[in-house]
PDB file of N, CA and C in Angstrom:
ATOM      1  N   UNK A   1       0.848  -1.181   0.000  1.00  0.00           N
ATOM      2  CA  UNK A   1       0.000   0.000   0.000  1.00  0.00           C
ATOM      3  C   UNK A   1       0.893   1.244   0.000  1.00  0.00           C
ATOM      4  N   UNK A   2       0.243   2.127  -0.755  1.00  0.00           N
ATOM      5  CA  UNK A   2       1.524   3.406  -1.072  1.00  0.00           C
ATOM      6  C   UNK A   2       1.360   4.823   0.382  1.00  0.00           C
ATOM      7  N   UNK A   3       2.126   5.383   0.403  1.00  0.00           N
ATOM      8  CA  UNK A   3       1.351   6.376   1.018  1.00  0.00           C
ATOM      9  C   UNK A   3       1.615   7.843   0.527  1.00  0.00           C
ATOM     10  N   UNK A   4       0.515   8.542   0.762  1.00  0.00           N
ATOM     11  CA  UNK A   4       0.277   9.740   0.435  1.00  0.00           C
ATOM     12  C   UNK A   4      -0.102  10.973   1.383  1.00  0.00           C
ATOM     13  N   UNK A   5      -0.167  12.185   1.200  1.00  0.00           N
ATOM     14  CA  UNK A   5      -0.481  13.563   2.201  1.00  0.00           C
ATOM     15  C   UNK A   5      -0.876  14.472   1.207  1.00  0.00           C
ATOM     16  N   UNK A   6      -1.059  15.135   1.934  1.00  0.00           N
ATOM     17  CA  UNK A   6      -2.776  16.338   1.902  1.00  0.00           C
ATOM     18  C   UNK A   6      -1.927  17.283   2.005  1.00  0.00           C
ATOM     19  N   UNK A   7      -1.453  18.909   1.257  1.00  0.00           N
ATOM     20  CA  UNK A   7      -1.479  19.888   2.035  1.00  0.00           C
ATOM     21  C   UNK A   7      -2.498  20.711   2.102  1.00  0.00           C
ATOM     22  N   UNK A   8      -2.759  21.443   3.001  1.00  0.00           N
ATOM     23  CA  UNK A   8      -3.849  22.634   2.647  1.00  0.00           C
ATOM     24  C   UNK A   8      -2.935  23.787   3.837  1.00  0.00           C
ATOM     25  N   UNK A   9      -3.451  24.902   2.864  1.00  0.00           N
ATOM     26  CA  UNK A   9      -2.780  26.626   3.398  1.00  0.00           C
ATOM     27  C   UNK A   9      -4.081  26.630   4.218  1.00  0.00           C
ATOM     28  N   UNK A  10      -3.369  27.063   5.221  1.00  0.00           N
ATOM     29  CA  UNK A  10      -4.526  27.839   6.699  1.00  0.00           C
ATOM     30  C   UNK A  10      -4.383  29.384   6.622  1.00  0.00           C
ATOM     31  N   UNK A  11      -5.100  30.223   5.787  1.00  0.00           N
ATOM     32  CA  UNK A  11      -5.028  31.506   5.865  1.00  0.00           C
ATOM     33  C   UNK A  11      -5.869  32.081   7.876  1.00  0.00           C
ATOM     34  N   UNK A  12      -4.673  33.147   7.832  1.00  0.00           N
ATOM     35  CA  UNK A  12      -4.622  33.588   9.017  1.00  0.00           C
ATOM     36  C   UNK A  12      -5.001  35.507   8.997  1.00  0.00           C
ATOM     37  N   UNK A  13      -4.800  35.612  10.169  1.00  0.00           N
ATOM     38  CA  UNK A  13      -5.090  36.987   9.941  1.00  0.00           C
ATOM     39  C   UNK A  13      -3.606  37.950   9.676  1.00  0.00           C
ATOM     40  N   UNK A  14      -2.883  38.735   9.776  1.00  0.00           N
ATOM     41  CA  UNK A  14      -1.769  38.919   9.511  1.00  0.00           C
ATOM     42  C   UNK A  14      -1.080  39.321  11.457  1.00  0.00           C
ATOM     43  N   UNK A  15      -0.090  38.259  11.563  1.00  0.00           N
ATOM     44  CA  UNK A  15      -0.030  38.564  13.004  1.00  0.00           C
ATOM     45  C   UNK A  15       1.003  39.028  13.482  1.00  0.00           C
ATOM     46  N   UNK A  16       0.420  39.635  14.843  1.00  0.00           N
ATOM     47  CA  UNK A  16       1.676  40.550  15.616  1.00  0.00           C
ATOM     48  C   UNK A  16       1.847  39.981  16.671  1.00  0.00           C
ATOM     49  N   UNK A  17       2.777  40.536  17.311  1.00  0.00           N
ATOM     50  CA  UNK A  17       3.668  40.502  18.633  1.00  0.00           C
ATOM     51  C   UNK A  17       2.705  40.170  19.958  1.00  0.00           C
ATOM     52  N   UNK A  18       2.973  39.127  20.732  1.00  0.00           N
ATOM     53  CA  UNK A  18       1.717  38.570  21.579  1.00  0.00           C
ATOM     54  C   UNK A  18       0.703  37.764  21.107  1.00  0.00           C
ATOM     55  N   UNK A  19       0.580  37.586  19.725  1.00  0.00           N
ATOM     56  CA  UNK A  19      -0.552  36.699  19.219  1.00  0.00           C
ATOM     57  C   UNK A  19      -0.327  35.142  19.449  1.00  0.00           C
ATOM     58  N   UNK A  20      -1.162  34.750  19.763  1.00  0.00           N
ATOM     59  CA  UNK A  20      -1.206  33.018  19.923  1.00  0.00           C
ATOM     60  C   UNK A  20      -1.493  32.244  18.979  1.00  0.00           C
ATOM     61  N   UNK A  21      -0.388  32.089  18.088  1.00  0.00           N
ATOM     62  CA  UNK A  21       0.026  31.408  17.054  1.00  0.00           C
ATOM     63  C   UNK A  21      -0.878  30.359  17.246  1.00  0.00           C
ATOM     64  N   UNK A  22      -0.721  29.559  18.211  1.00  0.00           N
ATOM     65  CA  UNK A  22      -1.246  27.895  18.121  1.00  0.00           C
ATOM     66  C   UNK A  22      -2.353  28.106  18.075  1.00  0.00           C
ATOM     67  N   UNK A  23      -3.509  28.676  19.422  1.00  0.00           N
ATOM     68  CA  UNK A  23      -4.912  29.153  18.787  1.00  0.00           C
ATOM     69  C   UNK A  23      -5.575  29.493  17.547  1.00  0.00           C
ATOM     70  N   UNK A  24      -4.921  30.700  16.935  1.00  0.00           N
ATOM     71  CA  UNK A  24      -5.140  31.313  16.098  1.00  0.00           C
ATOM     72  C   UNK A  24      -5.068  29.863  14.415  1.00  0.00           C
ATOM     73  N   UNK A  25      -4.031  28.971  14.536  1.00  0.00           N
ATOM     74  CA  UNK A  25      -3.950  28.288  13.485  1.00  0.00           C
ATOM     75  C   UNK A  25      -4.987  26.934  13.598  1.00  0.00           C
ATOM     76  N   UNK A  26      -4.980  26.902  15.078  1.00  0.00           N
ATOM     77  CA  UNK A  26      -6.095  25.609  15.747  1.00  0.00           C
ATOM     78  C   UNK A  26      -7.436  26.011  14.833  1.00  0.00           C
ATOM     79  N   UNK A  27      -7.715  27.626  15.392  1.00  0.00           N
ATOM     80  CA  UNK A  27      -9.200  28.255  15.059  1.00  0.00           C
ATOM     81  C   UNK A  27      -9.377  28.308  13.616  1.00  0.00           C
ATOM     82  N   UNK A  28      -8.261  28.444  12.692  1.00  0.00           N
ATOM     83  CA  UNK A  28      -8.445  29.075  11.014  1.00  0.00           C
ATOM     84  C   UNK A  28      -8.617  27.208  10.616  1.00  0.00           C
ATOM     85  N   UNK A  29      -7.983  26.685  10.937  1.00  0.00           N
ATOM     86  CA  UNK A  29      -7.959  25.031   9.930  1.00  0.00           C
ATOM     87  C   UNK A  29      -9.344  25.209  10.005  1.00  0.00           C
ATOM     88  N   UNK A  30     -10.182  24.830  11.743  1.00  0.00           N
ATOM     89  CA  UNK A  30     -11.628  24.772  11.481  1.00  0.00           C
ATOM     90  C   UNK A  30     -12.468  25.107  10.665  1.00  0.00           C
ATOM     91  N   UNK A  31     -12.138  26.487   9.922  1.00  0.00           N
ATOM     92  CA  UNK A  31     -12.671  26.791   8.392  1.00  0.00           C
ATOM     93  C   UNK A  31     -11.857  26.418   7.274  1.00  0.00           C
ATOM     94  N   UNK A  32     -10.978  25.691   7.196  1.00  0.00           N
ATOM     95  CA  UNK A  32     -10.091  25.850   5.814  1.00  0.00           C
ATOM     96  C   UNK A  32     -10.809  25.015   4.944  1.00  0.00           C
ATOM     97  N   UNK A  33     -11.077  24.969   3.829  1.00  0.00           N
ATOM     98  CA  UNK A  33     -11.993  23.954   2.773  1.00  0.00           C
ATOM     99  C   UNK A  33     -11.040  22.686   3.167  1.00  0.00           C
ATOM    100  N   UNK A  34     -11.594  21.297   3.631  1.00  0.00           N
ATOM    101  CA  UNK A  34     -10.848  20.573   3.217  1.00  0.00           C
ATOM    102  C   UNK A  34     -10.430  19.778   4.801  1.00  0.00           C
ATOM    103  N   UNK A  35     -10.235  20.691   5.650  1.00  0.00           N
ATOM    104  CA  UNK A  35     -10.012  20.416   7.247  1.00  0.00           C
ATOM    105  C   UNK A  35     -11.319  20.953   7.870  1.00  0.00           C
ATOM    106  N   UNK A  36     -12.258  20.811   7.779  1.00  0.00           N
ATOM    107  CA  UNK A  36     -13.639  21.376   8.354  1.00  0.00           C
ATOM    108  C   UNK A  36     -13.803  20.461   9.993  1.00  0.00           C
ATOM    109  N   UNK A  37     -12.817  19.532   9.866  1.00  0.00           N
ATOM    110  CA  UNK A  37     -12.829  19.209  11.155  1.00  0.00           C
ATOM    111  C   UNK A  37     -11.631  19.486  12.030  1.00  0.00           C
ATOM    112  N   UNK A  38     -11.256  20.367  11.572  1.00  0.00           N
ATOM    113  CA  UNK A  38      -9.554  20.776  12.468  1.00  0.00           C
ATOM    114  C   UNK A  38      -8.536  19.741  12.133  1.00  0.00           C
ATOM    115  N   UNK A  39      -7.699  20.194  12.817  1.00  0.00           N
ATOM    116  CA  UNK A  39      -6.266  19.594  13.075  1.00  0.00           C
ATOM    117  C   UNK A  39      -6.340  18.189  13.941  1.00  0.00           C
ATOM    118  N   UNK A  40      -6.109  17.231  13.435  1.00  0.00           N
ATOM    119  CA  UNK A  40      -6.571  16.221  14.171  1.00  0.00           C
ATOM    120  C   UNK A  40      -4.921  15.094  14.622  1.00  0.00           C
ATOM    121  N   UNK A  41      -5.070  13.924  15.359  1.00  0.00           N
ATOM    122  CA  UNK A  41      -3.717  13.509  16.123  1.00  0.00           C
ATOM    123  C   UNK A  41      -3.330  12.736  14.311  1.00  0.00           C
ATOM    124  N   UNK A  42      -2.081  13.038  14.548  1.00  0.00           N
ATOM    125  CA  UNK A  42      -1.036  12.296  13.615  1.00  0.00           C
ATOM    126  C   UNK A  42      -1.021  13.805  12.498  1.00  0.00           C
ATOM    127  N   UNK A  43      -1.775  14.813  12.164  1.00  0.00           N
ATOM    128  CA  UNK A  43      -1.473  15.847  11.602  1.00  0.00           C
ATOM    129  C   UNK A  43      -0.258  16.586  11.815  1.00  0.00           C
ATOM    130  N   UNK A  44       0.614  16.762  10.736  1.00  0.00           N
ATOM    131  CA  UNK A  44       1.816  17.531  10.711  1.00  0.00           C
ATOM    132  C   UNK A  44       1.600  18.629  10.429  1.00  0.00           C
ATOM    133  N   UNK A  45       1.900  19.820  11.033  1.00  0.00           N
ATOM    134  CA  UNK A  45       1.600  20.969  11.080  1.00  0.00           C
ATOM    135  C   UNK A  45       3.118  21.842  10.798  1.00  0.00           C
ATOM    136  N   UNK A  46       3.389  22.675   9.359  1.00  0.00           N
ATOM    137  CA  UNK A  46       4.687  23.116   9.600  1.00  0.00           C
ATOM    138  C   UNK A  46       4.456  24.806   9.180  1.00  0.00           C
ATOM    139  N   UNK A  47       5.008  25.647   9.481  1.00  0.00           N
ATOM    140  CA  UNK A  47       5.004  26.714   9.906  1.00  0.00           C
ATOM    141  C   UNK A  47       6.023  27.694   9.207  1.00  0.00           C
ATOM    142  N   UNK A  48       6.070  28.730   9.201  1.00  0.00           N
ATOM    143  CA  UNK A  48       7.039  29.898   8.318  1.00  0.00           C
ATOM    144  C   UNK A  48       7.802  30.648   9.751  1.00  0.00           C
ATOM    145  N   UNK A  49       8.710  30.116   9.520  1.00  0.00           N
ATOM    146  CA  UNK A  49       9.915  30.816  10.778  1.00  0.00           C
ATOM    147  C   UNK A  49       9.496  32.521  10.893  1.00  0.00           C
ATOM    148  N   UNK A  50       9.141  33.273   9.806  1.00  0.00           N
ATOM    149  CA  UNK A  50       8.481  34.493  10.272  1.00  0.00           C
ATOM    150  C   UNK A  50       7.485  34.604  10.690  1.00  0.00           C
ATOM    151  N   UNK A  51       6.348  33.950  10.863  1.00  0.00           N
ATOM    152  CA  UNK A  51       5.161  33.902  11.336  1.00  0.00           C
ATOM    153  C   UNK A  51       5.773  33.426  12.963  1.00  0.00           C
ATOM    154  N   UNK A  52       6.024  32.281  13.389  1.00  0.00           N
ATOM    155  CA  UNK A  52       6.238  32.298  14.581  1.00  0.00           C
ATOM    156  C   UNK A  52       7.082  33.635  15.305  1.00  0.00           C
ATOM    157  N   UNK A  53       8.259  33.237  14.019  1.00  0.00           N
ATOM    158  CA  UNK A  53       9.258  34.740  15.412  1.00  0.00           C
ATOM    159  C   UNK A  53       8.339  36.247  15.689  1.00  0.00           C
ATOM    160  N   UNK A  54       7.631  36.380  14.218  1.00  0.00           N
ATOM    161  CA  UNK A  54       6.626  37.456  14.689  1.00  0.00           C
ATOM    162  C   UNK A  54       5.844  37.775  16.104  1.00  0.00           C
ATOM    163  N   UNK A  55       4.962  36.097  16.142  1.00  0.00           N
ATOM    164  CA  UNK A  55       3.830  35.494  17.012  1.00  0.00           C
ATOM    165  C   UNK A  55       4.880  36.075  18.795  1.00  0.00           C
ATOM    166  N   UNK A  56       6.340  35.592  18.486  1.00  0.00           N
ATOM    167  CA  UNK A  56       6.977  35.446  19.759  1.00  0.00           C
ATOM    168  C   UNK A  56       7.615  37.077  20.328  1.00  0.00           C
ATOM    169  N   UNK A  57       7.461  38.307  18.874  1.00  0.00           N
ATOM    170  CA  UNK A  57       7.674  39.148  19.611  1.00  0.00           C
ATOM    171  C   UNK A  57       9.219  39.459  19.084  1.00  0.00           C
ATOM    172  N   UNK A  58       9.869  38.688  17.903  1.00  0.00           N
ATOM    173  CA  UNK A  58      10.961  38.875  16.999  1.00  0.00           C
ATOM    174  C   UNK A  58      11.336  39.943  16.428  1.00  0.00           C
ATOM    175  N   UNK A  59      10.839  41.005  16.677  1.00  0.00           N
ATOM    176  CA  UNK A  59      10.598  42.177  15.618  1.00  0.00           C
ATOM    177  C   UNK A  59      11.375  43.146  16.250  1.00  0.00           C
ATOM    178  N   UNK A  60      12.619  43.854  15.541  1.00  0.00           N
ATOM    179  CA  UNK A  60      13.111  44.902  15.817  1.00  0.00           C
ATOM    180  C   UNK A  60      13.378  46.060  15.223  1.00  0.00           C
ATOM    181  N   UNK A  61      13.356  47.470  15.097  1.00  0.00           N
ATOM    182  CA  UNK A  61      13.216  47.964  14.563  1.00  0.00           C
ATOM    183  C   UNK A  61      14.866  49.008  15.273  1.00  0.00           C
ATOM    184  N   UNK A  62      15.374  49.136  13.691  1.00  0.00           N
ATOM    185  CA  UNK A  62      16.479  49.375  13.492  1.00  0.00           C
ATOM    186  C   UNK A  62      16.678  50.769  14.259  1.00  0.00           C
ATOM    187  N   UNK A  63      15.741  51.654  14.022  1.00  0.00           N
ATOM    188  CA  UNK A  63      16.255  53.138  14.532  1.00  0.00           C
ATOM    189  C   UNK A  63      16.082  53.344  16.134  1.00  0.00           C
ATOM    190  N   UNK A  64      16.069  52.376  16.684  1.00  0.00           N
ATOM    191  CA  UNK A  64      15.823  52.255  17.941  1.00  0.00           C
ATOM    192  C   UNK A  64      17.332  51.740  18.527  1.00  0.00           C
ATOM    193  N   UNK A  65      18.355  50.834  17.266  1.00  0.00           N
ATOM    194  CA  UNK A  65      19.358  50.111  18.207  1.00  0.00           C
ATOM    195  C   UNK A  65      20.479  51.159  18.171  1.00  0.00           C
ATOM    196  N   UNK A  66      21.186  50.904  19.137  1.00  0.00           N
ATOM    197  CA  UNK A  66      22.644  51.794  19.548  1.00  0.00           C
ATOM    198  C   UNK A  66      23.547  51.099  19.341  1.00  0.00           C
ATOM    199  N   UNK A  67      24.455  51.004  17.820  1.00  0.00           N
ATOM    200  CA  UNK A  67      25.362  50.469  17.781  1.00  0.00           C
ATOM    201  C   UNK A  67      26.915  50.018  18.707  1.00  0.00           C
ATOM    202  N   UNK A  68      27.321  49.344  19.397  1.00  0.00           N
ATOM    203  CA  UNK A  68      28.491  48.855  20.136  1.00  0.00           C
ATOM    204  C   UNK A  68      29.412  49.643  19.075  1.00  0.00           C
ATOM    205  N   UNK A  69      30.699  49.002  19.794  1.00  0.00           N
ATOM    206  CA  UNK A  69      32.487  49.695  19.591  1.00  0.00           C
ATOM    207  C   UNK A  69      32.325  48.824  17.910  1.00  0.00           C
ATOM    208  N   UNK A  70      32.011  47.325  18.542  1.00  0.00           N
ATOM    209  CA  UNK A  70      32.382  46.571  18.066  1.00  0.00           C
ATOM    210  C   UNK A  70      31.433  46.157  16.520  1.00  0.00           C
ATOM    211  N   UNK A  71      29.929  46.306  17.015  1.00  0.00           N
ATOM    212  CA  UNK A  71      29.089  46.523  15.707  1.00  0.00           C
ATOM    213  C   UNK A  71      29.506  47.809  14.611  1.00  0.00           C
ATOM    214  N   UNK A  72      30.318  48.593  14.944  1.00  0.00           N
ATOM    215  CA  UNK A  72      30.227  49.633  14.305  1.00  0.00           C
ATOM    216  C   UNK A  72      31.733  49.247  13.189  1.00  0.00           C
ATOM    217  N   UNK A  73      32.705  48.715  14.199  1.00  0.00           N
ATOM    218  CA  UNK A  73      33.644  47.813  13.213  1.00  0.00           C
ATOM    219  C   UNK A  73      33.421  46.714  12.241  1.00  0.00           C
ATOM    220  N   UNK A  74      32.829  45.859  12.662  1.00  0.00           N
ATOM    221  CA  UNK A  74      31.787  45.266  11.579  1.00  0.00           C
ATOM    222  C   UNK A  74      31.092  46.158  10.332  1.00  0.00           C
ATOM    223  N   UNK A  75      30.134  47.091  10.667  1.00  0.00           N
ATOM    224  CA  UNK A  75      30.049  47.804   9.992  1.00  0.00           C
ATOM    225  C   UNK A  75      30.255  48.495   8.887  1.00  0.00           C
ATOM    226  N   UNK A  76      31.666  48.496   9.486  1.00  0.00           N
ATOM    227  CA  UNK A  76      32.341  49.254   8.611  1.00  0.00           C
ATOM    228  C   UNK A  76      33.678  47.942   7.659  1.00  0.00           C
ATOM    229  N   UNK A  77      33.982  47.065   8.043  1.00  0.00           N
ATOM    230  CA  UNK A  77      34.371  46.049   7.662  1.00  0.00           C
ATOM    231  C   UNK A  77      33.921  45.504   6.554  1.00  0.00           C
ATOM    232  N   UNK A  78      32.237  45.162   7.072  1.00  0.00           N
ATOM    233  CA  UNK A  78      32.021  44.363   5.946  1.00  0.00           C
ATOM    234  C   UNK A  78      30.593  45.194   5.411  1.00  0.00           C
ATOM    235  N   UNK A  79      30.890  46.107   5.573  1.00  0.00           N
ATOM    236  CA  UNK A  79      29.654  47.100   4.649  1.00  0.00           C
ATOM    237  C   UNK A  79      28.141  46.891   4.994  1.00  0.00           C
ATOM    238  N   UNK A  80      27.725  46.705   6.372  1.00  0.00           N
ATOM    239  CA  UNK A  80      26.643  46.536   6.644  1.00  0.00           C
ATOM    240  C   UNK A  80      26.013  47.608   7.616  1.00  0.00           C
ATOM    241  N   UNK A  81      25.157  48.204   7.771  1.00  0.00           N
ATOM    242  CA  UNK A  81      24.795  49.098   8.832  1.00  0.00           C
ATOM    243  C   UNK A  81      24.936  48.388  10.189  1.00  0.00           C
ATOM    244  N   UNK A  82      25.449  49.039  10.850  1.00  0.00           N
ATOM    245  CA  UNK A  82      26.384  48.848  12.388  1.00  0.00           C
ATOM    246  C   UNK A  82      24.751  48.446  13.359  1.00  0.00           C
ATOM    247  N   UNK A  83      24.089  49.000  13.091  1.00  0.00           N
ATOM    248  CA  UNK A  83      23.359  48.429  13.554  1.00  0.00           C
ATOM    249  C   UNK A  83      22.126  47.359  13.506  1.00  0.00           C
ATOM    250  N   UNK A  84      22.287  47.142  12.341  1.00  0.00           N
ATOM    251  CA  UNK A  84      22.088  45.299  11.957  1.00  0.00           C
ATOM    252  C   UNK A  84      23.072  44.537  12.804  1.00  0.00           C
ATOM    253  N   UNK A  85      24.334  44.890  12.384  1.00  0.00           N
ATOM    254  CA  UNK A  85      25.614  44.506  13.050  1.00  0.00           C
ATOM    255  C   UNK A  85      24.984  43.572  14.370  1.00  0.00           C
ATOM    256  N   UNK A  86      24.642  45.033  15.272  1.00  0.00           N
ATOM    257  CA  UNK A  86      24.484  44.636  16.756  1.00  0.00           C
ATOM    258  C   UNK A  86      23.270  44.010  16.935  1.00  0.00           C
ATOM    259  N   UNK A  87      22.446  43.629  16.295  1.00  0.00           N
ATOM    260  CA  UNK A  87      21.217  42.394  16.525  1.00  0.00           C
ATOM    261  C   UNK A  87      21.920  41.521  16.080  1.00  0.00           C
ATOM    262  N   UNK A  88      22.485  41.075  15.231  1.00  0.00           N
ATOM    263  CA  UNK A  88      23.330  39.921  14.461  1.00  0.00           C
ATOM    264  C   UNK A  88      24.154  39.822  15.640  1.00  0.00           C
ATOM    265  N   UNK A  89      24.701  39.863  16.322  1.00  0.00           N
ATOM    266  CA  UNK A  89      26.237  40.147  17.536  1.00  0.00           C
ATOM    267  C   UNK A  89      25.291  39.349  18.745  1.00  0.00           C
ATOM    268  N   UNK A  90      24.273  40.572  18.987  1.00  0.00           N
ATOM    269  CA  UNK A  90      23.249  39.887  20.176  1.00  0.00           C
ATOM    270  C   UNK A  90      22.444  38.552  19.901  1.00  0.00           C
ATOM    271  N   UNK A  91      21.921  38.271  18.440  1.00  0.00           N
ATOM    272  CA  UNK A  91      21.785  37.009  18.296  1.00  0.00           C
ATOM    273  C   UNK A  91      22.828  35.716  17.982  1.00  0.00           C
ATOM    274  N   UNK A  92      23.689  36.035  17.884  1.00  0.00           N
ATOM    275  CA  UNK A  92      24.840  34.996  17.708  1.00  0.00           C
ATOM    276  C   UNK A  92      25.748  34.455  18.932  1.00  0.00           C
ATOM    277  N   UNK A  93      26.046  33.626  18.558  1.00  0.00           N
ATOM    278  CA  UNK A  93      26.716  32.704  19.747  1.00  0.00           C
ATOM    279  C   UNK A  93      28.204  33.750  19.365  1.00  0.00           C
ATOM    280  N   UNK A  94      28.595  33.588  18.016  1.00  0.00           N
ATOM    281  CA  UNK A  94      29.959  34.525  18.026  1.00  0.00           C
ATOM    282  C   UNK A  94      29.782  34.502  16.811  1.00  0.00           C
ATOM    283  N   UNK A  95      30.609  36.126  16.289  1.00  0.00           N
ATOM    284  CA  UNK A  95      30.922  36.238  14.751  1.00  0.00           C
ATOM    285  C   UNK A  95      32.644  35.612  14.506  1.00  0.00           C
ATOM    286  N   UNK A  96      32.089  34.781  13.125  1.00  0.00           N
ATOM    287  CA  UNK A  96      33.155  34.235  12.721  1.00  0.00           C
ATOM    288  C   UNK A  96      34.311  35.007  11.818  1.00  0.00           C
ATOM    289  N   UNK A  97      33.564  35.360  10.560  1.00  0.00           N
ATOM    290  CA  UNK A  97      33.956  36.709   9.520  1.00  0.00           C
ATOM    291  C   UNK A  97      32.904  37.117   8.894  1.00  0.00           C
ATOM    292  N   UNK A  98      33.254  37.131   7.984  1.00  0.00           N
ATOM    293  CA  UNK A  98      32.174  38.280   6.624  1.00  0.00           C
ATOM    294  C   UNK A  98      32.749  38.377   5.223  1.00  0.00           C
ATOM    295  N   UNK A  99      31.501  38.742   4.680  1.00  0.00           N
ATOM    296  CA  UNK A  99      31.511  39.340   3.381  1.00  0.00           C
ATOM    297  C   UNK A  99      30.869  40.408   3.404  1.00  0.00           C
ATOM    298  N   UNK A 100      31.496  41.486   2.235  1.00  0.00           N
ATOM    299  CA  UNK A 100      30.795  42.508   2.007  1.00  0.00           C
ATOM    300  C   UNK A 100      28.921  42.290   2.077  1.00  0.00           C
ATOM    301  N   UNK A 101      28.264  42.924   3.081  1.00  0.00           N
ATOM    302  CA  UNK A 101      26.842  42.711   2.971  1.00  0.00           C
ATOM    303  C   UNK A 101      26.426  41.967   4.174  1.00  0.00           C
ATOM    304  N   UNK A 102      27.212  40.763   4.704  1.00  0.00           N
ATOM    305  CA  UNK A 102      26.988  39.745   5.775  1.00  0.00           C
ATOM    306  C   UNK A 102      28.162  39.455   6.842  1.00  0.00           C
ATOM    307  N   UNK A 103      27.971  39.127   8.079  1.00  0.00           N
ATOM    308  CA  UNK A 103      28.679  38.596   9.270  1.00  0.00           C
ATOM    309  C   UNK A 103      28.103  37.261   9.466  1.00  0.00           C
ATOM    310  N   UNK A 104      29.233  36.295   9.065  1.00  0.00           N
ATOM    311  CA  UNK A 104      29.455  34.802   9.443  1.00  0.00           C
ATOM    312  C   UNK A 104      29.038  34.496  10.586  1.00  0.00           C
ATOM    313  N   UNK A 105      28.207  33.423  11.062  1.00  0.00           N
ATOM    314  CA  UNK A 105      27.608  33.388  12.387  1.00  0.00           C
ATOM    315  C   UNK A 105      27.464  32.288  12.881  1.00  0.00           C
ATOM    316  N   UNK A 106      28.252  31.817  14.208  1.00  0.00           N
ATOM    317  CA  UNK A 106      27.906  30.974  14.383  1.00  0.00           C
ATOM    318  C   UNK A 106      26.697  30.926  15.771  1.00  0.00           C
ATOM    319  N   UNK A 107      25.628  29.953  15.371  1.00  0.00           N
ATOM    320  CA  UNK A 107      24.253  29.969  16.644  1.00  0.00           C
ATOM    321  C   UNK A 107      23.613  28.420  16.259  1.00  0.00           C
ATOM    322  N   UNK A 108      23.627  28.428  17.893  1.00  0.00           N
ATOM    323  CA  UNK A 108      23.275  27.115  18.131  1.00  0.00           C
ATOM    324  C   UNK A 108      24.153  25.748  17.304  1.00  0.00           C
ATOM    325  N   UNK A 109      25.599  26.011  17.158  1.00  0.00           N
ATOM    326  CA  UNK A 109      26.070  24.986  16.244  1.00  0.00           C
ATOM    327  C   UNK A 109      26.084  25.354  14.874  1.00  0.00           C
ATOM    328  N   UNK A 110      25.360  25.858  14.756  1.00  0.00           N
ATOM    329  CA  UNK A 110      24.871  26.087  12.812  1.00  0.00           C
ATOM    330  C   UNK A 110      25.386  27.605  12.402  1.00  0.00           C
ATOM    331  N   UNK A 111      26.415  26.873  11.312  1.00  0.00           N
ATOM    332  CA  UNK A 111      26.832  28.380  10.874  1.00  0.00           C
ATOM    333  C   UNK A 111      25.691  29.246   9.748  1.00  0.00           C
ATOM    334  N   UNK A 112      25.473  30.445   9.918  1.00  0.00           N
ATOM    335  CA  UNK A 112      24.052  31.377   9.445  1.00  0.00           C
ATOM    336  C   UNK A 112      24.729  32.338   8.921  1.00  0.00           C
ATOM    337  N   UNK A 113      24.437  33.169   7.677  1.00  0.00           N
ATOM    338  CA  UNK A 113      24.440  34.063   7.498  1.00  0.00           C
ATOM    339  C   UNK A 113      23.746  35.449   8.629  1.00  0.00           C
ATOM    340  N   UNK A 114      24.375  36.414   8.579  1.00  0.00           N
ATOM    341  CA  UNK A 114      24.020  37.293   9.471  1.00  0.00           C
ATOM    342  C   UNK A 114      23.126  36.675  10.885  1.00  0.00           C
ATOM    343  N   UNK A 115      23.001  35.555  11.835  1.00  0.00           N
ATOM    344  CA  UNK A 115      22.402  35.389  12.823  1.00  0.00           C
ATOM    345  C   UNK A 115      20.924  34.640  12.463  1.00  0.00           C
ATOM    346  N   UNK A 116      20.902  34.393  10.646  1.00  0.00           N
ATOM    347  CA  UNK A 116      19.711  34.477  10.475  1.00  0.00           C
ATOM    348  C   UNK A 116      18.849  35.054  10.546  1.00  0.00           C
ATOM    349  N   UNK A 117      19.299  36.280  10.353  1.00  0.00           N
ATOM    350  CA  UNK A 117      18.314  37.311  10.642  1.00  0.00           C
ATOM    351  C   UNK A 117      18.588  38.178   8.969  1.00  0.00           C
ATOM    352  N   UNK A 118      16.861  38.955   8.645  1.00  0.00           N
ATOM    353  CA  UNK A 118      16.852  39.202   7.585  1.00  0.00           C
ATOM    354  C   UNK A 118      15.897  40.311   7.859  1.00  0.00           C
ATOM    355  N   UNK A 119      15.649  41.354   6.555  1.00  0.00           N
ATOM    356  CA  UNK A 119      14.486  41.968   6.739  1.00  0.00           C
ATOM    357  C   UNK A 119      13.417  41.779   5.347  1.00  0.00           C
ATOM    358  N   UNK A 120      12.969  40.807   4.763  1.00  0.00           N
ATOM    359  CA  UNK A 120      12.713  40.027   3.780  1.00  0.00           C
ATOM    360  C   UNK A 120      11.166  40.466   4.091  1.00  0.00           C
ATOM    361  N   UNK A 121      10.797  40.573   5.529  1.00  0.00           N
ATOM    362  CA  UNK A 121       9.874  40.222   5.746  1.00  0.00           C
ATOM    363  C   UNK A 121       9.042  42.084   6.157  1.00  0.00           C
ATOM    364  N   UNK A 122      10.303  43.104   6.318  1.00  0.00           N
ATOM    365  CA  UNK A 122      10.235  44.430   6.942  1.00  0.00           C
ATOM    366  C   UNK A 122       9.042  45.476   6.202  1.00  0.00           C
ATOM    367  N   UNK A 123       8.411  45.652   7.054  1.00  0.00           N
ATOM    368  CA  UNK A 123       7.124  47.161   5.944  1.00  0.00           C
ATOM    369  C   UNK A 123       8.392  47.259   4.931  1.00  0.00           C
TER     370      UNK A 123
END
């Protein structure tokens, strides 16, 4: 016997900082064409790393940070605003090097471009 899976998109509302991701995706399946009975046991549920970090409050906004000694050398190193720099610095276990544009990163084991951090997702 072969096996097979279903996807279906759970449209959501567009979410911010404090929102309860898990509710909120529990409550939308209940309407999605197709899942009219929710999310049920053995359902794999996978998710967009910006939607959660959003949900958790991920969001920083640049004209607010105060670049370090040390973000600002970066900065200027590898051609990135110094204060990207210093969220990349504060999210990283340690910077390794760079390229023009990015700081080498190592977090959690896994080497990342800039901390994994992007603004892909920014107004």
């Amino acid at each position: 016997m072969g096996s097979s899976f279903q996807v279906f998109g759970i449209k959501t509302k567009i979410l911010v900082p404090g929102d309860d991701i898990s509710r909120i995706i529990v409550d939308n399946a209940k309407v999605t064409e197709g899942l009219e009975g929710g999310i049920a046991d053995g359902d794999i549920v996978v998710l967009a790393e910006s939607a959660l970090a959003t949900s958790e409050g991920g969001i920083v906004t640049l004209s607010e940070i105060t670049p370090s000694k040390k973000a600002l050398e970066y900065g200027e190193k590898y051609r990135i605003d110094a204060r990207l720099a210093e969220v990349v610095i504060s999210e990283s276990d340690r910077v390794v090097g760079g390229i023009p544009g990015f700081l080498l990163c190592l977090k959690n084991g896994t080497l990342l471009p800039n901390a994994g951090i992007d603004a892909s997702n920014a107004p």
